[in-house]
PDB file of N, CA and C in Angstrom:
ATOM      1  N   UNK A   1       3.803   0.738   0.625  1.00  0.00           N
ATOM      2  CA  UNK A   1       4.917   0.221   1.389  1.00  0.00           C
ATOM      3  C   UNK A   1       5.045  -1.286   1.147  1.00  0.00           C
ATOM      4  N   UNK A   2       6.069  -1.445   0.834  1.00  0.00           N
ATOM      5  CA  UNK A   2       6.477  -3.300   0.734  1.00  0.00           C
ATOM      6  C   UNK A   2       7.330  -3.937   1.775  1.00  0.00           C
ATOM      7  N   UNK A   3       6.684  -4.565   2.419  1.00  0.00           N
ATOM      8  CA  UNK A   3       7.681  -5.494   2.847  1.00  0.00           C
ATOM      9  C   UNK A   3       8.226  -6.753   2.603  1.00  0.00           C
ATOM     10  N   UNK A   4       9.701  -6.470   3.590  1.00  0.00           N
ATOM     11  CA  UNK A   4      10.572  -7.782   2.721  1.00  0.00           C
ATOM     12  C   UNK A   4      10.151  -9.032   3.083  1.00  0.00           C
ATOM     13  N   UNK A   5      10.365 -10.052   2.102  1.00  0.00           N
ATOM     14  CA  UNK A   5      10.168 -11.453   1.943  1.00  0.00           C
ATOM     15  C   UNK A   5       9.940 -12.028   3.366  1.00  0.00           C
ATOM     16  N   UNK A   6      11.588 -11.939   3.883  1.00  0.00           N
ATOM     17  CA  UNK A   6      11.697 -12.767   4.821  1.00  0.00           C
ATOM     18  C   UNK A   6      10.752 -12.362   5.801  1.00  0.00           C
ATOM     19  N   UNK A   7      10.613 -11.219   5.975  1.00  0.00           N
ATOM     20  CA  UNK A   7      10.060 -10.681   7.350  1.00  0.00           C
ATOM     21  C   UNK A   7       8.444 -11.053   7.341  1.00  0.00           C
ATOM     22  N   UNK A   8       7.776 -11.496   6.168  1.00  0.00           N
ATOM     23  CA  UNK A   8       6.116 -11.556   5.760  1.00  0.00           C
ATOM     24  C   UNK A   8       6.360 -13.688   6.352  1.00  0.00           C
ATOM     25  N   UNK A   9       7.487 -14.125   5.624  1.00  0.00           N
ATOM     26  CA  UNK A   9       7.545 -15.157   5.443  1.00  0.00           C
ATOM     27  C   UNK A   9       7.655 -15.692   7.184  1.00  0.00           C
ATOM     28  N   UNK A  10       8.177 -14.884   8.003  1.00  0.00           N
ATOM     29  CA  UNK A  10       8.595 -15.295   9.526  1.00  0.00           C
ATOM     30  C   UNK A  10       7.071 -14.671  10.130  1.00  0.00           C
ATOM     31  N   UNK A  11       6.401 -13.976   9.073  1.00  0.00           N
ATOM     32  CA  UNK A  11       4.759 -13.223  10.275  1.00  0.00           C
ATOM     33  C   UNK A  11       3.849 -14.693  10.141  1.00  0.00           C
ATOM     34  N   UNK A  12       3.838 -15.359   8.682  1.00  0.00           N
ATOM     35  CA  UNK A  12       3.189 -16.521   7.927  1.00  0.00           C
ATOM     36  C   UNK A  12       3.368 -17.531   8.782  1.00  0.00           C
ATOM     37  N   UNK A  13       4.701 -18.085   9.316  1.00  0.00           N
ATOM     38  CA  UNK A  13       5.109 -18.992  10.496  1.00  0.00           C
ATOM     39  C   UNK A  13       4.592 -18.649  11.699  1.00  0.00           C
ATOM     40  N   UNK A  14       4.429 -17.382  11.965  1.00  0.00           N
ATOM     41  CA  UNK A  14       4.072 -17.312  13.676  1.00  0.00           C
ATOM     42  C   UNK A  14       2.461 -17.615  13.317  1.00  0.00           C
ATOM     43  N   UNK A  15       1.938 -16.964  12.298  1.00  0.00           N
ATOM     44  CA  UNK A  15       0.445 -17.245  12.286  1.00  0.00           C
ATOM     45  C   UNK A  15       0.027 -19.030  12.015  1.00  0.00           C
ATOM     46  N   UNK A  16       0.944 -19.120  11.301  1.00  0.00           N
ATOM     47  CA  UNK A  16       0.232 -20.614  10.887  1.00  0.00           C
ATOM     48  C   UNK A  16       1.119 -21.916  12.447  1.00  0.00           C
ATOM     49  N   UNK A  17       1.730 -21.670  13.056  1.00  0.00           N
ATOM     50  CA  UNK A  17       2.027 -22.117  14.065  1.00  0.00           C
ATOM     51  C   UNK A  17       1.170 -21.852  15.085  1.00  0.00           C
ATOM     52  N   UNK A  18       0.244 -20.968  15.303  1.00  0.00           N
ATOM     53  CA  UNK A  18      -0.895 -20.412  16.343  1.00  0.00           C
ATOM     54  C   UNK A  18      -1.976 -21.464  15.733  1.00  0.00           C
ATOM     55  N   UNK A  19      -2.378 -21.053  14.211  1.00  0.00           N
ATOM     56  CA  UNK A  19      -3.561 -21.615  13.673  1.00  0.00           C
ATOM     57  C   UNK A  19      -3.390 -22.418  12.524  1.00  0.00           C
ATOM     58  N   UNK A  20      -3.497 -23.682  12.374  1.00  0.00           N
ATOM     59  CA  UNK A  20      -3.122 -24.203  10.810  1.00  0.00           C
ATOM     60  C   UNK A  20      -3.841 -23.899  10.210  1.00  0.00           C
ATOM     61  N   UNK A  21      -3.880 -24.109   8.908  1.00  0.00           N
ATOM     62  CA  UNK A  21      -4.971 -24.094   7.647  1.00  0.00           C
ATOM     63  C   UNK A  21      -5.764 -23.049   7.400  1.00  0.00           C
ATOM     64  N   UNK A  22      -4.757 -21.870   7.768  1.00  0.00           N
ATOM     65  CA  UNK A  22      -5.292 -20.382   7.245  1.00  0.00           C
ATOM     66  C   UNK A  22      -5.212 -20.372   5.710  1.00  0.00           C
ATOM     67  N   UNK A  23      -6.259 -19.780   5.290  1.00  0.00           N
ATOM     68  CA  UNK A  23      -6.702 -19.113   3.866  1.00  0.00           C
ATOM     69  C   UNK A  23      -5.634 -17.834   3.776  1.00  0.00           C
ATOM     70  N   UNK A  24      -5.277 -17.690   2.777  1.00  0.00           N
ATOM     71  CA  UNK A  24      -4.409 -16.807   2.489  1.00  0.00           C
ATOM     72  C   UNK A  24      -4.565 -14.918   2.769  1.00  0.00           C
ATOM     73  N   UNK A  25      -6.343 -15.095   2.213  1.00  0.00           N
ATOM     74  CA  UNK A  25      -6.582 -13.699   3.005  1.00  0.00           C
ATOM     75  C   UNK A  25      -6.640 -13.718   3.957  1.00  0.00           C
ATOM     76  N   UNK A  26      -7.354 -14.440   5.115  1.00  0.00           N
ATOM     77  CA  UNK A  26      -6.700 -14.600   6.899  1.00  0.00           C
ATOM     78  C   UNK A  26      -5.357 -13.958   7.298  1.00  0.00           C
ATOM     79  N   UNK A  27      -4.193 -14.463   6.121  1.00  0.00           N
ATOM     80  CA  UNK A  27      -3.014 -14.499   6.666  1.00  0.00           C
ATOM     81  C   UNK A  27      -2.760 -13.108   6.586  1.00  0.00           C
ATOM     82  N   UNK A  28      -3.123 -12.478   5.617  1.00  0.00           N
ATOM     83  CA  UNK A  28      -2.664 -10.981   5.215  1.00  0.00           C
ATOM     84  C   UNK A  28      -3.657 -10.248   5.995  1.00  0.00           C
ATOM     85  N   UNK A  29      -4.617 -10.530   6.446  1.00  0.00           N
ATOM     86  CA  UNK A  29      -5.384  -9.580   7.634  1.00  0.00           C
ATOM     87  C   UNK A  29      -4.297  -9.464   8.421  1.00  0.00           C
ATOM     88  N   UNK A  30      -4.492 -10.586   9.243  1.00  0.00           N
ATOM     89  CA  UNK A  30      -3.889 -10.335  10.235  1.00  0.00           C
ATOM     90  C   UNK A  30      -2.501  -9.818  10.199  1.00  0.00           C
ATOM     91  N   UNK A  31      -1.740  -9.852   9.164  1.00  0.00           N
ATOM     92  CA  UNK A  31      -0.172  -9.449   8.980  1.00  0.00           C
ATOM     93  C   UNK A  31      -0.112  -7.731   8.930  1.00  0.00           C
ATOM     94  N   UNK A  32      -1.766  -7.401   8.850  1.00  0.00           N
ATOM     95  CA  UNK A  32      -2.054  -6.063   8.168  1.00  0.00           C
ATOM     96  C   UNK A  32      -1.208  -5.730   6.638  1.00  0.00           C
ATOM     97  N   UNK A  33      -1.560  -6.527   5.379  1.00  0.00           N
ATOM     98  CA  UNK A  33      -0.387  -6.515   4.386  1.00  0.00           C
ATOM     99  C   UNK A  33      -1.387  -7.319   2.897  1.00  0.00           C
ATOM    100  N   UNK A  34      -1.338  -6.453   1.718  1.00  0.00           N
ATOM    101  CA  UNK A  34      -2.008  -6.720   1.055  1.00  0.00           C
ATOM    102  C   UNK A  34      -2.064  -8.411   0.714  1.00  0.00           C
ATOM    103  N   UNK A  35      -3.459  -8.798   0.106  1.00  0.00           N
ATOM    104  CA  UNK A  35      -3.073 -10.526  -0.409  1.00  0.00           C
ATOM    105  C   UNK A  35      -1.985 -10.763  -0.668  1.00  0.00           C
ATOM    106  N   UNK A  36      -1.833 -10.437  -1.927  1.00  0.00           N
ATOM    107  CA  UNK A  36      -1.205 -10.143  -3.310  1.00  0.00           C
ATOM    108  C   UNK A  36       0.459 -10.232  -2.381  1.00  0.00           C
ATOM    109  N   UNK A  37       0.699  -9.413  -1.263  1.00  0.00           N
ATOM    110  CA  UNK A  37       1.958  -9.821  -1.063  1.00  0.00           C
ATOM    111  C   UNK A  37       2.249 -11.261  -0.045  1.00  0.00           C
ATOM    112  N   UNK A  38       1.452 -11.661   0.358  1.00  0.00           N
ATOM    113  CA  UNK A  38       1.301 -12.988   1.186  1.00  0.00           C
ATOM    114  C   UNK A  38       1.535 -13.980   0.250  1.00  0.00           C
ATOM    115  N   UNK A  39       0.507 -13.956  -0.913  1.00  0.00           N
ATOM    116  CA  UNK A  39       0.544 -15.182  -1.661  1.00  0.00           C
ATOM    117  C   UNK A  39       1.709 -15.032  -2.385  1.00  0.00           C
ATOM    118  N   UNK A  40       2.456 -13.980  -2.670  1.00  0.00           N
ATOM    119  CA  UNK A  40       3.942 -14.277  -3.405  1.00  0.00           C
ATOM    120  C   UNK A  40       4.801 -14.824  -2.950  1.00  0.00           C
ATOM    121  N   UNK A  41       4.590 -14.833  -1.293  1.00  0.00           N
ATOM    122  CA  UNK A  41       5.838 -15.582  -0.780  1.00  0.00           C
ATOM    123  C   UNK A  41       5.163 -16.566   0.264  1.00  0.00           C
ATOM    124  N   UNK A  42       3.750 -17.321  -0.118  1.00  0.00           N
ATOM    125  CA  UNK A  42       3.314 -18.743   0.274  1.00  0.00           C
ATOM    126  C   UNK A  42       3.530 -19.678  -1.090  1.00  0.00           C
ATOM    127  N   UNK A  43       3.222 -18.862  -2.285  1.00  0.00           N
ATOM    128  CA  UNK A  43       3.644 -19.823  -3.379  1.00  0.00           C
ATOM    129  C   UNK A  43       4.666 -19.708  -3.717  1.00  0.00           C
ATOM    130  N   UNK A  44       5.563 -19.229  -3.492  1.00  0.00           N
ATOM    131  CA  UNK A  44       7.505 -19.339  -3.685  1.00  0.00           C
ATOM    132  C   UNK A  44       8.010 -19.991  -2.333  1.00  0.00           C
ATOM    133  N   UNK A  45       7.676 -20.003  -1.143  1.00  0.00           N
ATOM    134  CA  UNK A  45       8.542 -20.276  -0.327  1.00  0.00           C
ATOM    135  C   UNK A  45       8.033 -21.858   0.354  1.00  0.00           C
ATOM    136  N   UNK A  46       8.797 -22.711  -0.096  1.00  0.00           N
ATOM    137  CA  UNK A  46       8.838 -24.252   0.208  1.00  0.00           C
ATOM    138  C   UNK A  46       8.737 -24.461   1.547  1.00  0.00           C
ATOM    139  N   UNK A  47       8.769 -23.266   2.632  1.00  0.00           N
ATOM    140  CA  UNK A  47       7.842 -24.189   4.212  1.00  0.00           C
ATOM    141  C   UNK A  47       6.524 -23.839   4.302  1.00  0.00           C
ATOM    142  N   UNK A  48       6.006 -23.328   3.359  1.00  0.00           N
ATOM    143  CA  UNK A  48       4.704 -23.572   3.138  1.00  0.00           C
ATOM    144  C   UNK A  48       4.083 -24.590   2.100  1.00  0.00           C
ATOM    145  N   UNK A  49       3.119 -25.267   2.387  1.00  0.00           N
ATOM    146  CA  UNK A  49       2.269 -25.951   1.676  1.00  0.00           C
ATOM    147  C   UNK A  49       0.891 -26.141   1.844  1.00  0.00           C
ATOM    148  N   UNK A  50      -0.024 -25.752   0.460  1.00  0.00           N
ATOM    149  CA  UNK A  50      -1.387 -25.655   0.717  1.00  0.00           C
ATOM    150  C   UNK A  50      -2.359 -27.208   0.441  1.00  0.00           C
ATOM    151  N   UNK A  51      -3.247 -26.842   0.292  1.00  0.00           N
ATOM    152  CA  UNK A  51      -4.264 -28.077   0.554  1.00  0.00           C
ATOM    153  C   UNK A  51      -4.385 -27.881  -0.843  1.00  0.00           C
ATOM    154  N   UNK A  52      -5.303 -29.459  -1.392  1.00  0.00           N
ATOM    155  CA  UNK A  52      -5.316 -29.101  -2.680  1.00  0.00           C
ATOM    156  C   UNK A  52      -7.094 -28.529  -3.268  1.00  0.00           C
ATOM    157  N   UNK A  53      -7.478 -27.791  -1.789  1.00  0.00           N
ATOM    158  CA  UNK A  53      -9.143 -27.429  -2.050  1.00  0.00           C
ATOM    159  C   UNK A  53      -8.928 -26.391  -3.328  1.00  0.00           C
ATOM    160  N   UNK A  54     -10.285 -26.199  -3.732  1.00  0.00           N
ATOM    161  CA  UNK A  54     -10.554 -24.822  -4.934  1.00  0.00           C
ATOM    162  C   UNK A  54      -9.545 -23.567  -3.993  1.00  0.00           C
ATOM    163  N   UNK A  55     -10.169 -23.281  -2.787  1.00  0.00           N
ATOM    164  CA  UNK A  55      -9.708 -22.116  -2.624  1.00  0.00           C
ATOM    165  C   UNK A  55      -8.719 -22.950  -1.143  1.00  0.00           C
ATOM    166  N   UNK A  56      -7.161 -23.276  -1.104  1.00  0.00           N
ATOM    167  CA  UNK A  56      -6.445 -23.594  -0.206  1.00  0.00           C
ATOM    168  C   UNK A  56      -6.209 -23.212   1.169  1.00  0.00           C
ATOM    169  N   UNK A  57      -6.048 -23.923   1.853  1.00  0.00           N
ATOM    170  CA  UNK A  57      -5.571 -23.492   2.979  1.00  0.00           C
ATOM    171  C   UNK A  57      -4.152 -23.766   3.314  1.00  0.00           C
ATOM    172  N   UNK A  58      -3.586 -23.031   4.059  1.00  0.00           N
ATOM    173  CA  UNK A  58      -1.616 -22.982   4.255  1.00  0.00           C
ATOM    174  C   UNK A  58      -1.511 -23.585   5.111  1.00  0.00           C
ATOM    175  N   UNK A  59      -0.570 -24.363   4.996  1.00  0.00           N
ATOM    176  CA  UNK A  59       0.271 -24.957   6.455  1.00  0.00           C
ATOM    177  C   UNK A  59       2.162 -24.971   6.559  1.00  0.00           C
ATOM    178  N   UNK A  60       2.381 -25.202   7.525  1.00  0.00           N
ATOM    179  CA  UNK A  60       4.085 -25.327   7.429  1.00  0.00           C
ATOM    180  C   UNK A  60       3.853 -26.706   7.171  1.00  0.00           C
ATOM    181  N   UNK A  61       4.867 -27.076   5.953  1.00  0.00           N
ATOM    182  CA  UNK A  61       5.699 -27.591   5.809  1.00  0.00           C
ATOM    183  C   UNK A  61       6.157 -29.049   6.895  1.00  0.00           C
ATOM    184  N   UNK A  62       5.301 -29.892   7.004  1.00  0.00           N
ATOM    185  CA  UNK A  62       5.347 -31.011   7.770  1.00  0.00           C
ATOM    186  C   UNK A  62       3.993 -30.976   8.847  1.00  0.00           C
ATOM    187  N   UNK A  63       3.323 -29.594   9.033  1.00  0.00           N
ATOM    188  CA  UNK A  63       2.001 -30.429   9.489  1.00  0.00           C
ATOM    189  C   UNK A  63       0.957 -31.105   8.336  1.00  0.00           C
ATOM    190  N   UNK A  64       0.155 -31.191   9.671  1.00  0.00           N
ATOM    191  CA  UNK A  64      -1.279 -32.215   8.343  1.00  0.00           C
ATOM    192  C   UNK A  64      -1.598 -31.408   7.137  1.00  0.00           C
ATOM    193  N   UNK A  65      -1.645 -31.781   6.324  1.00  0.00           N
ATOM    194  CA  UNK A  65      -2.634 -31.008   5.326  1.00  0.00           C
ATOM    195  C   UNK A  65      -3.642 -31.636   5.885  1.00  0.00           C
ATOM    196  N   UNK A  66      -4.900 -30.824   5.497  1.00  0.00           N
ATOM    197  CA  UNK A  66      -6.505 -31.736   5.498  1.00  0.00           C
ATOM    198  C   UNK A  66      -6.635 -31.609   3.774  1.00  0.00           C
ATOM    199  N   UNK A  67      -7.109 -32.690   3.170  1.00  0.00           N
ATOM    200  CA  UNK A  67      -7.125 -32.968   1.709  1.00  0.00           C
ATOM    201  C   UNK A  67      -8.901 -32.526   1.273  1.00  0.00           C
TER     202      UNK A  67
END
């Protein structure tokens, strides 16, 4: 089952608005939704932005990164 963009991209906002600087598998636990479809639409969609660690952490788009 796939779900659409927007709808993963609005689960990514409620999670990273609860918790910043989720790891990408975090995000897809909790979304119940493979990696693989999280990270297609944290690295395409511009209100996200990650840290620049080995393995990143996500944030929206105007909070802190931690570097």
């Amino acid at each position: 089952m796939t779900t659409d963009r927007e709808t993963i991209a609005h689960g990514i906002i409620v999670e990273l608005t609860s918790t910043t600087g989720q790891f990408g598998s975090t995000l897809a636990a909790a979304l119940g939704l493979p990696k693989k479809e999280v990270n297609s639409v944290l690295y395409a969609d511009t209100r996200f932005v990650r840290s620049a660690d080995e393995k990143p952490r996500w944030y929206l788009a105007g909070q802190n990164v931690a570097q």
